[in-house]
PDB file of N, CA and C in Angstrom:
ATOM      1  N   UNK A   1     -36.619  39.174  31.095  1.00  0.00           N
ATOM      2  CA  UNK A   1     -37.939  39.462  30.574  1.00  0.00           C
ATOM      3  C   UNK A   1     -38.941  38.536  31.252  1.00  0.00           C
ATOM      4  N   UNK A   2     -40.048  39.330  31.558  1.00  0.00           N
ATOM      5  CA  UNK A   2     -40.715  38.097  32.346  1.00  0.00           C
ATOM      6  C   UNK A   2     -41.859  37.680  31.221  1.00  0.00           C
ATOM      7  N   UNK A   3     -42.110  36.087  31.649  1.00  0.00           N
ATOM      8  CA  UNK A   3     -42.894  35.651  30.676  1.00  0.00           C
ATOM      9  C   UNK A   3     -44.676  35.793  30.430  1.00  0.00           C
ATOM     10  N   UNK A   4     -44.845  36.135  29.131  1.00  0.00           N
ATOM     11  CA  UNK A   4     -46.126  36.863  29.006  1.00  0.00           C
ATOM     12  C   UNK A   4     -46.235  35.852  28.269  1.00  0.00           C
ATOM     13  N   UNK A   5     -46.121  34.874  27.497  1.00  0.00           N
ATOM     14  CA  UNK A   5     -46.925  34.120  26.505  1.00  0.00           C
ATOM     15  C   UNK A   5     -47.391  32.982  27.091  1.00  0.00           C
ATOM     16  N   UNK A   6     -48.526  32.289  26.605  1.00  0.00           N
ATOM     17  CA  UNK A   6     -49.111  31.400  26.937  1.00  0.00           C
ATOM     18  C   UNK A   6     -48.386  30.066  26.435  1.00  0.00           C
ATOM     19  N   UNK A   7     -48.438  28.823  27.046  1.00  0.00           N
ATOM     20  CA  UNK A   7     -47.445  27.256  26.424  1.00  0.00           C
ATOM     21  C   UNK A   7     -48.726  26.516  26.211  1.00  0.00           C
ATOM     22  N   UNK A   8     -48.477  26.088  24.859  1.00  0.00           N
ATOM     23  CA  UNK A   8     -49.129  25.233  24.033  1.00  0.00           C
ATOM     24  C   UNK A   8     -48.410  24.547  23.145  1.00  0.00           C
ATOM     25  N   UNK A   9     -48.517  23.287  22.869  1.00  0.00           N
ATOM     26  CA  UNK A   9     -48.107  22.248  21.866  1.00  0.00           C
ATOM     27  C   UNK A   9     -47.764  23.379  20.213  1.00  0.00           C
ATOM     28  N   UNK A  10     -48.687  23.124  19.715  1.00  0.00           N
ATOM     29  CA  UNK A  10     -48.549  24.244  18.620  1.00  0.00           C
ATOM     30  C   UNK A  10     -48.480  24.961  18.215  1.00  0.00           C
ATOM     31  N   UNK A  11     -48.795  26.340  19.001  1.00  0.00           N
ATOM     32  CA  UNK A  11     -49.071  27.818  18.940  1.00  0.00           C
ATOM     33  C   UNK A  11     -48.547  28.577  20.140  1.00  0.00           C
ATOM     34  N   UNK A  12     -48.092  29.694  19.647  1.00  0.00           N
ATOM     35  CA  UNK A  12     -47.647  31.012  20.486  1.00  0.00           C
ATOM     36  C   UNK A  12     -48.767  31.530  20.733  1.00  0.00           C
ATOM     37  N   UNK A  13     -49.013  31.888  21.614  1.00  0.00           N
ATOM     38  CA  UNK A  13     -50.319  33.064  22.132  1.00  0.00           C
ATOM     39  C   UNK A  13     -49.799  33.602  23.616  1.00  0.00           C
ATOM     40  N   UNK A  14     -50.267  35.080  22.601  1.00  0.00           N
ATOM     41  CA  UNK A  14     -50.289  36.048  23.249  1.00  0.00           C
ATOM     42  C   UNK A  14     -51.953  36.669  23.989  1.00  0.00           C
ATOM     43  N   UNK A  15     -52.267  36.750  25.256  1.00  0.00           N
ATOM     44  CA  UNK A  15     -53.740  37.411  25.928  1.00  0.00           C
ATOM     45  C   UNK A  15     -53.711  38.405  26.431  1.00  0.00           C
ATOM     46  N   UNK A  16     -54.240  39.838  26.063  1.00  0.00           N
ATOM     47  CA  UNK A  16     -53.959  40.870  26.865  1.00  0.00           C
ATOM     48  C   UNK A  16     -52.676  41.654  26.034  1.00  0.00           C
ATOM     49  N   UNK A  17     -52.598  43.259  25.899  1.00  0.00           N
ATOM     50  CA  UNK A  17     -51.945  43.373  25.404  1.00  0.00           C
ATOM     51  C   UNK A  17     -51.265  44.431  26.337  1.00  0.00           C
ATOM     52  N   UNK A  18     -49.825  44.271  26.013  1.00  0.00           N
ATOM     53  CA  UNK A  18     -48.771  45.430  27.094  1.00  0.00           C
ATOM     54  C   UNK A  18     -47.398  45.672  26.364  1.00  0.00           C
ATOM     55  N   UNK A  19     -47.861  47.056  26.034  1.00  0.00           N
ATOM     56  CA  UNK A  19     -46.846  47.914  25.096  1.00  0.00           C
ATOM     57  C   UNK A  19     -45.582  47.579  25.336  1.00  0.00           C
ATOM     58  N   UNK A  20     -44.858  47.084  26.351  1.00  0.00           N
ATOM     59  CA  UNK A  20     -43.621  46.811  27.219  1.00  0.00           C
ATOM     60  C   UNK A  20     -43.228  45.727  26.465  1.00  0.00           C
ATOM     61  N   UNK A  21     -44.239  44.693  26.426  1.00  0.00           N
ATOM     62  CA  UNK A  21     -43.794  43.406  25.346  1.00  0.00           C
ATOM     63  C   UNK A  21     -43.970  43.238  23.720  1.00  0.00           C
ATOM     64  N   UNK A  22     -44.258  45.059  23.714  1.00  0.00           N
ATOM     65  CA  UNK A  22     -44.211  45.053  21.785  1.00  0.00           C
ATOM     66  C   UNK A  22     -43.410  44.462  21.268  1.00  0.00           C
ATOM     67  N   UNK A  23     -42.333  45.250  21.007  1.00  0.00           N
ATOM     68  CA  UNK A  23     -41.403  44.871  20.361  1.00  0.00           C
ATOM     69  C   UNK A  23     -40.469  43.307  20.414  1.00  0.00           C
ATOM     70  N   UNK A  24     -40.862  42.690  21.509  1.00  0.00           N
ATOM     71  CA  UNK A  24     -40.508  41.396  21.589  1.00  0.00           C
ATOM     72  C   UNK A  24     -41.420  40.788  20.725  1.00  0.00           C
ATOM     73  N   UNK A  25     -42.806  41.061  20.913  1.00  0.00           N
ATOM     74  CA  UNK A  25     -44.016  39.922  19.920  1.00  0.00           C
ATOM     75  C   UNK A  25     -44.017  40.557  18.818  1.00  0.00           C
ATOM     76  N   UNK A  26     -42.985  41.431  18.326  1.00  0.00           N
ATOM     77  CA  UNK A  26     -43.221  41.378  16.517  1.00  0.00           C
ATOM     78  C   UNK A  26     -41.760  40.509  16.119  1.00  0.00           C
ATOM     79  N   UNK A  27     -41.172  40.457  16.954  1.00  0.00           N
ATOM     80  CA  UNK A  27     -40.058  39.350  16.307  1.00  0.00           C
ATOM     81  C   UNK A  27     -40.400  37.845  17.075  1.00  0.00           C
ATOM     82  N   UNK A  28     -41.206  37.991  17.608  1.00  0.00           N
ATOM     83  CA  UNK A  28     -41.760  36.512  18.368  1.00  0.00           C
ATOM     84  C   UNK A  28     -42.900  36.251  16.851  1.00  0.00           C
ATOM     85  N   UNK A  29     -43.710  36.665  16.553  1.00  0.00           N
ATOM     86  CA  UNK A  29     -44.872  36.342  15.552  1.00  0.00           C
ATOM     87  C   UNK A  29     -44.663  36.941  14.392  1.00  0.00           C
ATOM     88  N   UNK A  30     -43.245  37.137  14.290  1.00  0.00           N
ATOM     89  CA  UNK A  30     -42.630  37.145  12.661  1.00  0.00           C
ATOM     90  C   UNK A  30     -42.748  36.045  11.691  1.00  0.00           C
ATOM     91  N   UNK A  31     -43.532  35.913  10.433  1.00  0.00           N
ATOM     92  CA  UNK A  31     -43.705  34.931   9.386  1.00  0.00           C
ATOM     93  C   UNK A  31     -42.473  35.033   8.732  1.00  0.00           C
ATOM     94  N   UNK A  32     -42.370  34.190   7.831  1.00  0.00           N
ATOM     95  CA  UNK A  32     -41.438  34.377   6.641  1.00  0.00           C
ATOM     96  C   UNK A  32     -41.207  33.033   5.886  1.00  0.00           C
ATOM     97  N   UNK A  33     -41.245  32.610   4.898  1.00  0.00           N
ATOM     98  CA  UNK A  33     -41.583  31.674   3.561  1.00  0.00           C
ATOM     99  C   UNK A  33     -39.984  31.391   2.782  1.00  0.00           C
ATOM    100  N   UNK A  34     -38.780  32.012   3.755  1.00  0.00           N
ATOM    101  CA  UNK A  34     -37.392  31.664   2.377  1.00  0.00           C
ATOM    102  C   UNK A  34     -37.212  32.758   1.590  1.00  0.00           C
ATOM    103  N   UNK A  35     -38.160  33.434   1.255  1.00  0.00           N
ATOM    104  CA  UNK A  35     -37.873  34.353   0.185  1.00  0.00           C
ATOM    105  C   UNK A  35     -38.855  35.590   0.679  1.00  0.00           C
ATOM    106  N   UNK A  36     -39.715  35.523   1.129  1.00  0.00           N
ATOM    107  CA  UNK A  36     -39.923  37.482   2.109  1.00  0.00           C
ATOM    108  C   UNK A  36     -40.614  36.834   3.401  1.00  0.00           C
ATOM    109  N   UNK A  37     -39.785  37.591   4.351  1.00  0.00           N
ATOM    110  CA  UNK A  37     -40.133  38.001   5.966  1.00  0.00           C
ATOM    111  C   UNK A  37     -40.757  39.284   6.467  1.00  0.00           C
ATOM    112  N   UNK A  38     -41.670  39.089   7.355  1.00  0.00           N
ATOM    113  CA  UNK A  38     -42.671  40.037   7.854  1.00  0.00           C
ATOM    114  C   UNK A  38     -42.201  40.299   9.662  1.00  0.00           C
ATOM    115  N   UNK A  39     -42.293  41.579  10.201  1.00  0.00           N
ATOM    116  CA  UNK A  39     -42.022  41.385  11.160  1.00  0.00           C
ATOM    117  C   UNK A  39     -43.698  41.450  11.652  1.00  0.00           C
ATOM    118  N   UNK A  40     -43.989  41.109  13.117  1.00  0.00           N
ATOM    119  CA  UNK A  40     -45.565  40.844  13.607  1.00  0.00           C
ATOM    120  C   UNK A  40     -45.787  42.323  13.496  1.00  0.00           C
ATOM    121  N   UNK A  41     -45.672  43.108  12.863  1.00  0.00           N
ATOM    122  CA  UNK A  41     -46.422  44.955  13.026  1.00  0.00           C
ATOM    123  C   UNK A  41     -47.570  44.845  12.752  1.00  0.00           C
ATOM    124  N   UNK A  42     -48.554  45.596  13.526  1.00  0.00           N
ATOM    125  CA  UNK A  42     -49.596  45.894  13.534  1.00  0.00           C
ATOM    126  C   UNK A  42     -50.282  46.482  12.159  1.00  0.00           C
ATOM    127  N   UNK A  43     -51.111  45.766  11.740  1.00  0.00           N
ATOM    128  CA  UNK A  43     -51.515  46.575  10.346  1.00  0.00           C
ATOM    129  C   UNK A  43     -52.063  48.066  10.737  1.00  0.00           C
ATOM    130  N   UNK A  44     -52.977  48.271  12.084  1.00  0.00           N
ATOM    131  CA  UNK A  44     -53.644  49.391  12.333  1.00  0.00           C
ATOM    132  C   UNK A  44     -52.474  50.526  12.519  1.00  0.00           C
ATOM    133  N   UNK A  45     -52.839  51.820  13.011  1.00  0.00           N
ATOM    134  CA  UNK A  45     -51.895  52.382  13.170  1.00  0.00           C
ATOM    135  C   UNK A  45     -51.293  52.662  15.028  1.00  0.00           C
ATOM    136  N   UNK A  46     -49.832  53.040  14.975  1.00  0.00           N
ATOM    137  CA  UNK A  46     -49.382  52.603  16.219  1.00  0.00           C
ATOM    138  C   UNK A  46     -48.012  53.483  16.271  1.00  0.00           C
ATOM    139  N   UNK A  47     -48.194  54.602  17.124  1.00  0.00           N
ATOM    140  CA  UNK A  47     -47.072  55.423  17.412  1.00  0.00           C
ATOM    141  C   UNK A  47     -46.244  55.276  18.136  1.00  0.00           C
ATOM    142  N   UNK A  48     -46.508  54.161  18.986  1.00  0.00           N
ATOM    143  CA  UNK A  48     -45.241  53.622  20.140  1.00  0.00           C
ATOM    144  C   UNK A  48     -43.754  53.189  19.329  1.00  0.00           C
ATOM    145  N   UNK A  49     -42.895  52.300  20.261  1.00  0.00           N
ATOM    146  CA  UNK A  49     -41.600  52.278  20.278  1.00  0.00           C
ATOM    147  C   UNK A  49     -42.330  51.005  19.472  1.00  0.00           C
ATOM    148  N   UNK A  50     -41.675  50.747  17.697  1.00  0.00           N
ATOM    149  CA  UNK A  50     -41.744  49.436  17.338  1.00  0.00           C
ATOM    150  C   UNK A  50     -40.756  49.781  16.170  1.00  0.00           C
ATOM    151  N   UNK A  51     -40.130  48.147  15.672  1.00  0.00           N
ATOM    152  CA  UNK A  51     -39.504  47.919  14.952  1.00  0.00           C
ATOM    153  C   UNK A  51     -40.197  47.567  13.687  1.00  0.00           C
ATOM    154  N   UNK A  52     -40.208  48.293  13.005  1.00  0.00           N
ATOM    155  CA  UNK A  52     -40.851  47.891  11.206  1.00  0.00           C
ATOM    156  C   UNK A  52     -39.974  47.147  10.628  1.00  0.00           C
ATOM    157  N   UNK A  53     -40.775  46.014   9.940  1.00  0.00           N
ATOM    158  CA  UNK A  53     -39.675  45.127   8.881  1.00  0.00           C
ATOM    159  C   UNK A  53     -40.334  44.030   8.069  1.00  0.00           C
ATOM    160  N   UNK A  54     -40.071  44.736   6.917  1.00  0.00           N
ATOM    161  CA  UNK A  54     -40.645  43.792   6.027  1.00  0.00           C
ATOM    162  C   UNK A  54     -38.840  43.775   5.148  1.00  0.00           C
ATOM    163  N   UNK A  55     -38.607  42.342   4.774  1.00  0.00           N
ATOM    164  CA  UNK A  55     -37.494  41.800   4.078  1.00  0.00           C
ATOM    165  C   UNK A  55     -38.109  40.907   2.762  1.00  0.00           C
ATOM    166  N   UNK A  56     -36.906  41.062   1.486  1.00  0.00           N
ATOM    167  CA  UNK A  56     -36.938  40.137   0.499  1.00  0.00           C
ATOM    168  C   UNK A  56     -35.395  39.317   0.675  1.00  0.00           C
ATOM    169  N   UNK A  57     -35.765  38.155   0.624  1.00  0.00           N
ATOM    170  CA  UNK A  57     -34.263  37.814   0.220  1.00  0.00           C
ATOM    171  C   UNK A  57     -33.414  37.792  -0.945  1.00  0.00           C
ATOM    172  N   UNK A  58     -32.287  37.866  -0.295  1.00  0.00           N
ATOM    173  CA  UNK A  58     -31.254  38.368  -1.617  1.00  0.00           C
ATOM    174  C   UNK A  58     -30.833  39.795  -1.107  1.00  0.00           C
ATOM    175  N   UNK A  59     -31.880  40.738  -0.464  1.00  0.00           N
ATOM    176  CA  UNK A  59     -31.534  42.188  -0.288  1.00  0.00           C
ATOM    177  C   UNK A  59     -30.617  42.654   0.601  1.00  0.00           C
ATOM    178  N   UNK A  60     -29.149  43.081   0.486  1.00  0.00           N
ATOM    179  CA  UNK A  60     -28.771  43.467   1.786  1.00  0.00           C
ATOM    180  C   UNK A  60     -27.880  44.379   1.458  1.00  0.00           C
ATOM    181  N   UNK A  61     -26.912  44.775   2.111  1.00  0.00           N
ATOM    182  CA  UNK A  61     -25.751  45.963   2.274  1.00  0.00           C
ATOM    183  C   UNK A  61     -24.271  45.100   2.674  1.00  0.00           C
ATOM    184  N   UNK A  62     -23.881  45.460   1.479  1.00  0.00           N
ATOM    185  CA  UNK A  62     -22.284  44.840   1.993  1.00  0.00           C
ATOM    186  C   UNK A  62     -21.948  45.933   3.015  1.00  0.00           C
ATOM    187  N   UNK A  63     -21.503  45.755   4.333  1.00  0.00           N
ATOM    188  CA  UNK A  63     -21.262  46.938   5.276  1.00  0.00           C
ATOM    189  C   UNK A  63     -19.900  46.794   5.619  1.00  0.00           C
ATOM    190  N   UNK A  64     -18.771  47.455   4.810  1.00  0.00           N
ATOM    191  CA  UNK A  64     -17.289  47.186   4.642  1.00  0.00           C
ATOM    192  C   UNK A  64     -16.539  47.652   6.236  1.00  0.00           C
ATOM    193  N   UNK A  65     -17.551  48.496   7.363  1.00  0.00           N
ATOM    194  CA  UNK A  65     -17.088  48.824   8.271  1.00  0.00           C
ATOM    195  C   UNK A  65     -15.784  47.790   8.763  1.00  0.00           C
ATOM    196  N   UNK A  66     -15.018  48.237   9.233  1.00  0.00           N
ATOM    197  CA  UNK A  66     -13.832  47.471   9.653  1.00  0.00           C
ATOM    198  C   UNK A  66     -13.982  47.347  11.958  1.00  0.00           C
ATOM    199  N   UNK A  67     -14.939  45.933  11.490  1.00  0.00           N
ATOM    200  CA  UNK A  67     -14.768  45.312  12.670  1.00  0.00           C
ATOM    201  C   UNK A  67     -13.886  44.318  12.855  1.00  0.00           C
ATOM    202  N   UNK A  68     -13.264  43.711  14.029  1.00  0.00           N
ATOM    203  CA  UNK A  68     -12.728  42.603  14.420  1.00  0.00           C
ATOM    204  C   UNK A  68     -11.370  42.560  13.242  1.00  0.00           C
ATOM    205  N   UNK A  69     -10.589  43.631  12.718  1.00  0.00           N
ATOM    206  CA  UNK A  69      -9.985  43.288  12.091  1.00  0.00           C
ATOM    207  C   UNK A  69      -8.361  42.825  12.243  1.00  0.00           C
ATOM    208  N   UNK A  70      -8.416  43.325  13.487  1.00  0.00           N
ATOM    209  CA  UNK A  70      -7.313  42.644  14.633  1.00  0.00           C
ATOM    210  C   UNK A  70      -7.193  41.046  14.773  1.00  0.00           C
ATOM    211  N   UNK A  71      -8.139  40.385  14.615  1.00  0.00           N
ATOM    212  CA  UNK A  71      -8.925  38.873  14.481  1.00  0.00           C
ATOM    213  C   UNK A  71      -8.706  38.429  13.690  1.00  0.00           C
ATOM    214  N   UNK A  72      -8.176  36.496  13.592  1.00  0.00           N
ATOM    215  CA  UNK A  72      -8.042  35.955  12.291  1.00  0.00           C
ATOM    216  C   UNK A  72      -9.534  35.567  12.084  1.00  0.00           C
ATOM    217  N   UNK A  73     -10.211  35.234  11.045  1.00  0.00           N
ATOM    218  CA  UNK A  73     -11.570  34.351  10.737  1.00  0.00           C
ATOM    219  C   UNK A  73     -12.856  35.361  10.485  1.00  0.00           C
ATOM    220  N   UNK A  74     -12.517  36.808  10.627  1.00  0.00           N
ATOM    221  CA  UNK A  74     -13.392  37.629  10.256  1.00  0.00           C
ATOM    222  C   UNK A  74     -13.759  37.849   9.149  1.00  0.00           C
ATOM    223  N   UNK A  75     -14.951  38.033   8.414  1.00  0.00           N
ATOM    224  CA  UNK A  75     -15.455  38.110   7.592  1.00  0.00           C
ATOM    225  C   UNK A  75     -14.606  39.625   6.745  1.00  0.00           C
ATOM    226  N   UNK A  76     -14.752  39.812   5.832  1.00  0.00           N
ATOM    227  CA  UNK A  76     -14.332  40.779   4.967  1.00  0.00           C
ATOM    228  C   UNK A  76     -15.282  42.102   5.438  1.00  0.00           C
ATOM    229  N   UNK A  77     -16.758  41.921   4.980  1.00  0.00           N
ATOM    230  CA  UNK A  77     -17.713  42.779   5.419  1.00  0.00           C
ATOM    231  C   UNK A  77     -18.877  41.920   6.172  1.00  0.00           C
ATOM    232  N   UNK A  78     -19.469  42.548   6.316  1.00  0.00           N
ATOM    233  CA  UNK A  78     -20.911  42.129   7.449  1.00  0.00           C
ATOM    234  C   UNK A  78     -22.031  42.348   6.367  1.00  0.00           C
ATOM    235  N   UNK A  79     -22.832  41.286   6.047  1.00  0.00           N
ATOM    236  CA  UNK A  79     -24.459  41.444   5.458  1.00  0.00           C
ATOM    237  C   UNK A  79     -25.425  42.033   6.339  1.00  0.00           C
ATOM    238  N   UNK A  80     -25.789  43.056   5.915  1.00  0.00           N
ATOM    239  CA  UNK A  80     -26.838  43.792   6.597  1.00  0.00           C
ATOM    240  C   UNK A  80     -28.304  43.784   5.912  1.00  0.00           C
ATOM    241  N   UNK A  81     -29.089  42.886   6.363  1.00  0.00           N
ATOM    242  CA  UNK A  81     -30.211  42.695   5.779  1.00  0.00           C
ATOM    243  C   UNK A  81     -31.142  44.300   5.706  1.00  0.00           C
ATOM    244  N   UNK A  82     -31.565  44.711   4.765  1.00  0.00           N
ATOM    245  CA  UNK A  82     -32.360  46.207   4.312  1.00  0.00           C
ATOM    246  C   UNK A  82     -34.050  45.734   4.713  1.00  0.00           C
ATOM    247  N   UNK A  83     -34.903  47.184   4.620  1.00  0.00           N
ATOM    248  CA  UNK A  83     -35.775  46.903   5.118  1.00  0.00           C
ATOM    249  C   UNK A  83     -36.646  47.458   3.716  1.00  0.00           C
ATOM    250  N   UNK A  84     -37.512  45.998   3.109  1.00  0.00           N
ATOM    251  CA  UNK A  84     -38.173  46.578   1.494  1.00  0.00           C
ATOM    252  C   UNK A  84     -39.251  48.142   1.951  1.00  0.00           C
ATOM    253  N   UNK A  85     -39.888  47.862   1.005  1.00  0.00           N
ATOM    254  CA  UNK A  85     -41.194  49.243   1.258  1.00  0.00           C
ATOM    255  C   UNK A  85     -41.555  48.304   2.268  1.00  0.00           C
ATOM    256  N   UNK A  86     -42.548  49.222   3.056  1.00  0.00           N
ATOM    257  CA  UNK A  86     -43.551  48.940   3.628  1.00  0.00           C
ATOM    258  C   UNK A  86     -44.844  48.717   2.788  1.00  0.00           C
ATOM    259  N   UNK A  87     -45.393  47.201   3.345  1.00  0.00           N
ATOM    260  CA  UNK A  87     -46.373  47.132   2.706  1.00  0.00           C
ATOM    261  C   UNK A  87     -47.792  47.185   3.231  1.00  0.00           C
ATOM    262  N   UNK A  88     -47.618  47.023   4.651  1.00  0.00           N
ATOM    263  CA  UNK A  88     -48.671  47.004   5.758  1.00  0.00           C
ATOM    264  C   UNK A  88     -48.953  48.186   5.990  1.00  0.00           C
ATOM    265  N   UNK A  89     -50.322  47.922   6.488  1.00  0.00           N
ATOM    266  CA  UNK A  89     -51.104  49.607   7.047  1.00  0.00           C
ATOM    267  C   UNK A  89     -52.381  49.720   6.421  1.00  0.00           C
ATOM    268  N   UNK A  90     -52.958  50.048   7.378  1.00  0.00           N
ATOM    269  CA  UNK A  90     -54.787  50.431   7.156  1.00  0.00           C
ATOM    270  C   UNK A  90     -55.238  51.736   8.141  1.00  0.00           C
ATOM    271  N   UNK A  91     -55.826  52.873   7.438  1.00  0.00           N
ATOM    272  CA  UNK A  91     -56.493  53.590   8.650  1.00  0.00           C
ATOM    273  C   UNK A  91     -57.568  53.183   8.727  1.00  0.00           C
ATOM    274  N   UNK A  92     -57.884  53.184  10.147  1.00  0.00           N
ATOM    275  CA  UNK A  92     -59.330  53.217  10.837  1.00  0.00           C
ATOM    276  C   UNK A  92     -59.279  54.678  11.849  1.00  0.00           C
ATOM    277  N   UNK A  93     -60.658  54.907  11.303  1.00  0.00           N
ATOM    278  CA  UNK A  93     -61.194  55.990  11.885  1.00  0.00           C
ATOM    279  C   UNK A  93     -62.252  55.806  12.357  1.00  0.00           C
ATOM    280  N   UNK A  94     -62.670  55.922  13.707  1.00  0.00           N
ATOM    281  CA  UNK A  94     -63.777  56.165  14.384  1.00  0.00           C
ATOM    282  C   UNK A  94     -64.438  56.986  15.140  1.00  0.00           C
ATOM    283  N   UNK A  95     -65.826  57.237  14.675  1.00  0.00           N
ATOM    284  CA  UNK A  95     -66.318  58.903  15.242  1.00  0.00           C
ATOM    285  C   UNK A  95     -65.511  59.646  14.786  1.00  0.00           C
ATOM    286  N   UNK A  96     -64.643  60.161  13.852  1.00  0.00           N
ATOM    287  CA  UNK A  96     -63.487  61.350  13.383  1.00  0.00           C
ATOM    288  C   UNK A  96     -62.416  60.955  14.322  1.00  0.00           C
ATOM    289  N   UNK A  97     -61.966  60.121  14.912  1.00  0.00           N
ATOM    290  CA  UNK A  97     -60.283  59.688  15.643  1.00  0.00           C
ATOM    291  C   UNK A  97     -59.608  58.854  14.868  1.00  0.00           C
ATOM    292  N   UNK A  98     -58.941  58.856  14.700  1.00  0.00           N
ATOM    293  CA  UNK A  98     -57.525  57.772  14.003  1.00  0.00           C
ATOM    294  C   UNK A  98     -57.569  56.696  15.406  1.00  0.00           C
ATOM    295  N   UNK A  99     -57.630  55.414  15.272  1.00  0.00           N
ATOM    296  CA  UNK A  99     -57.223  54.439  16.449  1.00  0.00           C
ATOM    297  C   UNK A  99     -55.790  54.369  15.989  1.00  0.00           C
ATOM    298  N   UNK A 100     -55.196  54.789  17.213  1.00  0.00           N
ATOM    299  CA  UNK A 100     -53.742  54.332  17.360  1.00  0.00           C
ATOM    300  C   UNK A 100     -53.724  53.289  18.560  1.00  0.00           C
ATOM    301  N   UNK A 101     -53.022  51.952  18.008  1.00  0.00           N
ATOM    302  CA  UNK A 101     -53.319  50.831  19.336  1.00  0.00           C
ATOM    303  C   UNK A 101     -52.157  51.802  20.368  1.00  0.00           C
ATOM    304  N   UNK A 102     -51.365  52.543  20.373  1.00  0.00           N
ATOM    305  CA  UNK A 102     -50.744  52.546  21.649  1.00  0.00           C
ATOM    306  C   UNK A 102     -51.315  53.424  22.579  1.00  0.00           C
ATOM    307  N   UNK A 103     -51.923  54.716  22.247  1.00  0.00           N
ATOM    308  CA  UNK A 103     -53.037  55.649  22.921  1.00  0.00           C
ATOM    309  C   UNK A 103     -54.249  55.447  23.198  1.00  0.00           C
ATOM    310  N   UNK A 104     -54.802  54.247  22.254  1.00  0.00           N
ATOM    311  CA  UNK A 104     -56.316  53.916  23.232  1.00  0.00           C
ATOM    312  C   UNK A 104     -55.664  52.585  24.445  1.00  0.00           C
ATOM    313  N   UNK A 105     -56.977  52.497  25.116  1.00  0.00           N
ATOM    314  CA  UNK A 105     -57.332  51.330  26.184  1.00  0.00           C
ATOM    315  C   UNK A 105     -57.231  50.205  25.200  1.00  0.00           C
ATOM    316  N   UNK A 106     -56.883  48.983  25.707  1.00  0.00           N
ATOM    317  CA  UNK A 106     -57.178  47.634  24.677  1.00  0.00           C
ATOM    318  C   UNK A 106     -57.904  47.365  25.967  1.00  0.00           C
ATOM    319  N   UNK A 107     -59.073  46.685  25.774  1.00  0.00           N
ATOM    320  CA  UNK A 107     -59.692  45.634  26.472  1.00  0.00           C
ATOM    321  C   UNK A 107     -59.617  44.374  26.263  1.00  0.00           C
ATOM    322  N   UNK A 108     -59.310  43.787  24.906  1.00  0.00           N
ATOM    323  CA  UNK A 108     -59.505  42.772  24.963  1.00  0.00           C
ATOM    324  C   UNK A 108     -58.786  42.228  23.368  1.00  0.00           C
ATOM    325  N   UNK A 109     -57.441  41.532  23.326  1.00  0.00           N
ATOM    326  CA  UNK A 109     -56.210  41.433  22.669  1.00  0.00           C
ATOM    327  C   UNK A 109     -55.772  39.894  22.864  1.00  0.00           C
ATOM    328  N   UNK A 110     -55.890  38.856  21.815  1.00  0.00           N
ATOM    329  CA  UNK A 110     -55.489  38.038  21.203  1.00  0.00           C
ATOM    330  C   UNK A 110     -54.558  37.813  20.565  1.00  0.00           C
ATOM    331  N   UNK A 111     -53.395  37.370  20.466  1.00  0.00           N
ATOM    332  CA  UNK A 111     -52.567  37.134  18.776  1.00  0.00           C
ATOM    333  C   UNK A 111     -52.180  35.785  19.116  1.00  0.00           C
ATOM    334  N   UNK A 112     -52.530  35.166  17.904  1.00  0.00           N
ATOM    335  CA  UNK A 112     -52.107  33.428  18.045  1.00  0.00           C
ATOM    336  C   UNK A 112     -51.359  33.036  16.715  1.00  0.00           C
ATOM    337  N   UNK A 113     -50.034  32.519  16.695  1.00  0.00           N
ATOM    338  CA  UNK A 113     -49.267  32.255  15.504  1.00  0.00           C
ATOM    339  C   UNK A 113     -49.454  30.496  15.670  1.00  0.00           C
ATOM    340  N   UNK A 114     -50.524  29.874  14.536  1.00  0.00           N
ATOM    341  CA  UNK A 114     -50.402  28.563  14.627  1.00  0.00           C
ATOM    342  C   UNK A 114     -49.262  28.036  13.662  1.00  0.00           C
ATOM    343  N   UNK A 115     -48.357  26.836  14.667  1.00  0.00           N
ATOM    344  CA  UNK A 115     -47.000  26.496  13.592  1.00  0.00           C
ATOM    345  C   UNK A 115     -47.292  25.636  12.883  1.00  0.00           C
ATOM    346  N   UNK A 116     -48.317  24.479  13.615  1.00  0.00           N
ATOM    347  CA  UNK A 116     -48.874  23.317  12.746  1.00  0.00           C
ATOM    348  C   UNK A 116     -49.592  23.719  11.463  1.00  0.00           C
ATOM    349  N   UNK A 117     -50.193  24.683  11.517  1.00  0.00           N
ATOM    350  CA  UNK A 117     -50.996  24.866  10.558  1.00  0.00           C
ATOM    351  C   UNK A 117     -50.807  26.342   9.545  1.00  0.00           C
ATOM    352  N   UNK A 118     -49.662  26.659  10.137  1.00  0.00           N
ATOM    353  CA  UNK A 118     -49.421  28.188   9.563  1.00  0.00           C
ATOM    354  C   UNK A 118     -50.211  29.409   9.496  1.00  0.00           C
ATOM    355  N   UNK A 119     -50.801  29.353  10.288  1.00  0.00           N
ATOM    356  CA  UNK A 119     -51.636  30.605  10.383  1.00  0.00           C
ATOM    357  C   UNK A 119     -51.796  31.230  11.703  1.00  0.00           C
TER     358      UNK A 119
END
């Protein structure tokens, strides 16, 4: 993957935006507090290739599939973390269009996750 983010002491930033590195910067500028995780999804709306995920903890799927069972030290089942409702999302409409960030032009695209300061 070639590198698109900017290096700074405290913060991830992202300049310029390129659909190619979606799905990497919503698990790159994923929050989460111990008890619910957000993946970075776009609140606007966005028809491209992305991964939705909003998590509570505690929530998952015992997944009894029988992997590695040839293997000593394997787990019984696998925790499969679930994905809660969705809670994100806003339409914007302009002039009568829905903005979808992956079908318009971006000109001009920011995202900065500060660690020092959490925001």
């Amino acid at each position: 993957m070639k590198e698109y983010l900017k290096h700074n002491e405290w913060c991830v930033i992202e300049e310029g935006f390129d659909p190619a590195n979606h799905q990497a910067s919503e698990s790159i500028f994923s929050i989460g507090n111990g008890k619910m995780g957000q993946r970075a999804n776009f609140e606007e709306q966005y028809s491209g290739p992305s991964l939705q995920g909003s998590y509570i903890a505690g929530v998952y799927y015992p997944d009894k599939t029988r992997v590695g069972w040839w293997k000593n030290g394997y787990p019984e089942y696998f925790a499969k973390v679930l994905n809660s409702p969705n809670w994100i999302g806003i339409d914007v409409t302009i002039d009568g269009t829905e903005l979808d960030l992956y079908k318009c032009k971006v000109e001009n695209f920011i995202r900065t996750l500060n660690m020092k300061e959490g925001s």
